[in-house]
C-alpha atoms as a PDB file:
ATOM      1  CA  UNK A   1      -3.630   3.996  12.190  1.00  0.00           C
ATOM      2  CA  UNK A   2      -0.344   2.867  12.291  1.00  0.00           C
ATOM      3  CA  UNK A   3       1.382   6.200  12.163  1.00  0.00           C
ATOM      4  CA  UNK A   4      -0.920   7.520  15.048  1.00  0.00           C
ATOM      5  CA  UNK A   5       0.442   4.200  17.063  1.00  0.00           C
ATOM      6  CA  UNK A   6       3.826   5.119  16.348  1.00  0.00           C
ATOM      7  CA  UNK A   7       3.308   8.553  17.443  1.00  0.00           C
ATOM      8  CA  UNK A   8       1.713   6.863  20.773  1.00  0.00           C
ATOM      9  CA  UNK A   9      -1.431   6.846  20.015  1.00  0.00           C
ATOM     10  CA  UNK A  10      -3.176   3.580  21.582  1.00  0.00           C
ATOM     11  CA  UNK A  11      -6.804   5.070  23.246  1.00  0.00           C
ATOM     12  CA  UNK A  12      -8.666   5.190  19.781  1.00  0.00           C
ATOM     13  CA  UNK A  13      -9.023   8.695  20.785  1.00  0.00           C
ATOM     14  CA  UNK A  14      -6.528   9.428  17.523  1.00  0.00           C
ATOM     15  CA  UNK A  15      -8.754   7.389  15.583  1.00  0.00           C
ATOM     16  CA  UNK A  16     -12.008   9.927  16.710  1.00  0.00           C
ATOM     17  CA  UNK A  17     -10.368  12.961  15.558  1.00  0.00           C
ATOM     18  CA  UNK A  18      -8.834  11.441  12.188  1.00  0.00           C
ATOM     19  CA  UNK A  19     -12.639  10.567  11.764  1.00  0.00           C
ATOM     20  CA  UNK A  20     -13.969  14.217  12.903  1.00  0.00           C
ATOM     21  CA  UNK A  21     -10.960  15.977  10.703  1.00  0.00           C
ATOM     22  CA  UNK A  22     -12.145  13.729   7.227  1.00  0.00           C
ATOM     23  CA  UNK A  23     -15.537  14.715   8.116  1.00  0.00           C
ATOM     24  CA  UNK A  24     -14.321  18.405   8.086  1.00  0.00           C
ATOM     25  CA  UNK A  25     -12.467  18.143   4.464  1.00  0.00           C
ATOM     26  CA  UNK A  26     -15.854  17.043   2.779  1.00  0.00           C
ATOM     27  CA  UNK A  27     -16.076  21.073   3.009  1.00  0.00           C
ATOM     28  CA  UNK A  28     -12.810  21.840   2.503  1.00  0.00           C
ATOM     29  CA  UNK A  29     -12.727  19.638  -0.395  1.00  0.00           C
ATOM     30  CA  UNK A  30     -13.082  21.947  -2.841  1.00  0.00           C
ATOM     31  CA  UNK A  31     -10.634  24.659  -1.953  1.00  0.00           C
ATOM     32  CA  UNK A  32      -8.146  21.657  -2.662  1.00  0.00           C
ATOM     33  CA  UNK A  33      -9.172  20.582  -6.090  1.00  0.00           C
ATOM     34  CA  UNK A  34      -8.958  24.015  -7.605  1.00  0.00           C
ATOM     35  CA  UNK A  35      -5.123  23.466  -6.685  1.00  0.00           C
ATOM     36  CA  UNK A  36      -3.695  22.329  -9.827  1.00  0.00           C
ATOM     37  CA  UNK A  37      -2.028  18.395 -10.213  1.00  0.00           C
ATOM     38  CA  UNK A  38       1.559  19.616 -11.471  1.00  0.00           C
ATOM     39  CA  UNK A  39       1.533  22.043  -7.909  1.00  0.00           C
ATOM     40  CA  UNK A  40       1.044  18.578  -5.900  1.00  0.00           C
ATOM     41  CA  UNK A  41       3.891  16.440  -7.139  1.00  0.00           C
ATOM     42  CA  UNK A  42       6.789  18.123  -5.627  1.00  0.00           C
ATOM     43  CA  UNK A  43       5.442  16.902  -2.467  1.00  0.00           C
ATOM     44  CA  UNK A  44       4.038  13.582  -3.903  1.00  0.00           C
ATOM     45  CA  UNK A  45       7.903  13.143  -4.785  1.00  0.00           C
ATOM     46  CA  UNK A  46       8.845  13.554  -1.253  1.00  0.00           C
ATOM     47  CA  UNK A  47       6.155  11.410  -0.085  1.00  0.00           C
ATOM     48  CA  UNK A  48       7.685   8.826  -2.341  1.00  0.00           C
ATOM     49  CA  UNK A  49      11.175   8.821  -1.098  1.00  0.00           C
ATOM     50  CA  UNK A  50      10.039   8.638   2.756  1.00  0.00           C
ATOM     51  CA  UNK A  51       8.041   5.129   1.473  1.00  0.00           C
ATOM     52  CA  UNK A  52      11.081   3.763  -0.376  1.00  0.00           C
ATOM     53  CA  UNK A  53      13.439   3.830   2.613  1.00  0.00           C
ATOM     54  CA  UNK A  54      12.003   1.355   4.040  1.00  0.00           C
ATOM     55  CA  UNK A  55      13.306  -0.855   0.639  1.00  0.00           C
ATOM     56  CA  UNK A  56      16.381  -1.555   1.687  1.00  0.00           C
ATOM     57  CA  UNK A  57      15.099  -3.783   4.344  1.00  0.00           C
ATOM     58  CA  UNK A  58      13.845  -5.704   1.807  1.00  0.00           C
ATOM     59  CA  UNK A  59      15.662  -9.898   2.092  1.00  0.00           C
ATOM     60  CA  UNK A  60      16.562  -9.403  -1.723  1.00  0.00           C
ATOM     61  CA  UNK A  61      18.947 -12.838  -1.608  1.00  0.00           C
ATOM     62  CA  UNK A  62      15.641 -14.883  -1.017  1.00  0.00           C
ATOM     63  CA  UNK A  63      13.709 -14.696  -4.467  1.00  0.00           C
ATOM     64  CA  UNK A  64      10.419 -15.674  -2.623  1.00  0.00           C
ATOM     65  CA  UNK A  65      10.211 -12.467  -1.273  1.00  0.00           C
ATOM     66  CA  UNK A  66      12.099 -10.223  -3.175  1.00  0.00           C
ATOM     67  CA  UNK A  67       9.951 -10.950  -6.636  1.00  0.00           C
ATOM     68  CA  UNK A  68       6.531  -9.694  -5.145  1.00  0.00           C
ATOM     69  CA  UNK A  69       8.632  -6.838  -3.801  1.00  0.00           C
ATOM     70  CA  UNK A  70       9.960  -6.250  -7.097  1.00  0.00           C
ATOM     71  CA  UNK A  71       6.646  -6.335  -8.686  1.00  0.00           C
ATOM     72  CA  UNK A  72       5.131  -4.006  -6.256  1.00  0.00           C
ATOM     73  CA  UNK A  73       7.527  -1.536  -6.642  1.00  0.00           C
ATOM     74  CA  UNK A  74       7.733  -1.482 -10.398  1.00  0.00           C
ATOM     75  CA  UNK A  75       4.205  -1.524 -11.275  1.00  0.00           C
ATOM     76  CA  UNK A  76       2.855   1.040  -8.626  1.00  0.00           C
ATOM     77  CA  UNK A  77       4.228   3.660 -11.525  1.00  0.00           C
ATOM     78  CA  UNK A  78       4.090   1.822 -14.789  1.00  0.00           C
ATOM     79  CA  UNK A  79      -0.043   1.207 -14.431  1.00  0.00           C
ATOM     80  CA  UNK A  80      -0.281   4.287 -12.437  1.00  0.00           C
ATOM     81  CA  UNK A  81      -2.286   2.481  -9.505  1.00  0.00           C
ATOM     82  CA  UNK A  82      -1.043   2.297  -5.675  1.00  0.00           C
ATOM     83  CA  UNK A  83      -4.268  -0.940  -5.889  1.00  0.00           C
ATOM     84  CA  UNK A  84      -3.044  -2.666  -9.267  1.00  0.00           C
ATOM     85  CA  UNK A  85       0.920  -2.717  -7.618  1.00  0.00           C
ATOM     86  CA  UNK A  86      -0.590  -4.429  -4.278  1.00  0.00           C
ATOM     87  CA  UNK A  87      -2.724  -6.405  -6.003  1.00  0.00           C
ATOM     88  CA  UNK A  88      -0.158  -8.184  -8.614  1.00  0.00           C
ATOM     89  CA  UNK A  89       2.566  -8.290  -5.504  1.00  0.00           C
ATOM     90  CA  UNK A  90       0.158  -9.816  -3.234  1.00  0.00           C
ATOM     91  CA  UNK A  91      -0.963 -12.867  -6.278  1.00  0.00           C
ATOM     92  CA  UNK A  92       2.796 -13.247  -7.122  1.00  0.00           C
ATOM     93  CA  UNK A  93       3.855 -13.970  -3.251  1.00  0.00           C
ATOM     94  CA  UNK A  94       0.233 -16.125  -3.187  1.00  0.00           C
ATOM     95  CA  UNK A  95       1.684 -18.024  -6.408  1.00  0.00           C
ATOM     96  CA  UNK A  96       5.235 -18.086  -5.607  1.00  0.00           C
ATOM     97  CA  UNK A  97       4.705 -20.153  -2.514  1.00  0.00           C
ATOM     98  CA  UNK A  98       2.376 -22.081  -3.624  1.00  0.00           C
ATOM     99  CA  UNK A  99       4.638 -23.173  -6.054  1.00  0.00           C
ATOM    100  CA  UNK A 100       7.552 -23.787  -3.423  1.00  0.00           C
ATOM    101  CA  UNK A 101       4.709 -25.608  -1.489  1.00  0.00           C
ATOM    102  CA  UNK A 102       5.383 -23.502   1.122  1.00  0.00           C
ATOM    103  CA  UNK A 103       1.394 -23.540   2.066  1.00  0.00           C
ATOM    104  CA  UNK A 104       2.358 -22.345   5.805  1.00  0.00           C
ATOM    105  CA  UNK A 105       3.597 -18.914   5.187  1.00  0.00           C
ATOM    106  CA  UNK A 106       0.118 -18.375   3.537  1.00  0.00           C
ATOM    107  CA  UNK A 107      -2.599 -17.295   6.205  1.00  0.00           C
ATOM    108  CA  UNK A 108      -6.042 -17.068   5.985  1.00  0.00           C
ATOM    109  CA  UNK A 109      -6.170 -12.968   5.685  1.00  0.00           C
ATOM    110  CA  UNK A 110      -3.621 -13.506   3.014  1.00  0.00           C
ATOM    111  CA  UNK A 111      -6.087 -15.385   0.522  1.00  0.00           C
ATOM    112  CA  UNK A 112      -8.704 -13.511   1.153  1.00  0.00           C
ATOM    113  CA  UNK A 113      -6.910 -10.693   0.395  1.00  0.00           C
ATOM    114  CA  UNK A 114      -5.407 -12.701  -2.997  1.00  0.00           C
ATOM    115  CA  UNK A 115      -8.680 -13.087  -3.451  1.00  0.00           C
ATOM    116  CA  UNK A 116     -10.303  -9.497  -3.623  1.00  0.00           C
ATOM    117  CA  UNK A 117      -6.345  -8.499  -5.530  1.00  0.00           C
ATOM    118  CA  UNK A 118      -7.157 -10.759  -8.177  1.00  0.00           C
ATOM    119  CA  UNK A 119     -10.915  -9.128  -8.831  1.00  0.00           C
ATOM    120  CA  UNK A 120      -9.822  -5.915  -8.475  1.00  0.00           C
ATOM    121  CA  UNK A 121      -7.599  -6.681 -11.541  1.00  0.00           C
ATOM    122  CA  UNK A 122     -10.187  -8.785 -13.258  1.00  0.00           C
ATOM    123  CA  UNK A 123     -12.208  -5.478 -13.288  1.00  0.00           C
END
């Protein structure tokens, strides 16, 4: 969604053919697993280095928001789980400012989304 707004998408109509083109791959879906992993992470690589561009906009002077960061970053690879990194950096902001009592910068979507984090870990 929020490439096809960048791109200047803002009718939905984007949003209809993304739906009509994932409805498509469930038949194309096999043709692409017969392509082996080790042939998929040249581009996976790329992929990566687009995404961690946008790090060095990162405030790393003010801890409360460069440790979830951090955390984020870092355990995306070591548990090998795009969810598990999100999750742990989205309960360490949650905890951090709690801790600075900082209850403000903590909106409702937020702890929800703590929330679900911390049970997707639990299980």
């Amino acid at each position: 969604s929020v490439a096809g707004i960048t791109a200047g998408a803002r009718t939905g109509l984007a949003s209809i053919v993304t739906g009509l083109l994932f409805l498509l791959s469930l038949f194309v879906s096999p043709l692409v697993e017969s392509v082996p992993v080790f042939a998929v992470a040249p581009s996976l690589v790329i992929v990566g280095i687009f995404m961690f561009r946008k790090v060095s906009y990162l405030n790393f002077k003010d801890m409360k928001e460069a440790i979830p960061a951090f955390m984020t970053i870092i355990l995306m690879p070591m548990t090998h789980s795009i969810a598990i990194g999100l999750s742990f950096g989205f309960i360490s902001y949650i905890i951090i400012n709690v801790a600075c009592k900082e209850y403000d910068k903590i909106s409702k979507t937020l702890w929800i989304i703590g929330i679900l984090s911390f049970i997707n870990i639990i299980l």
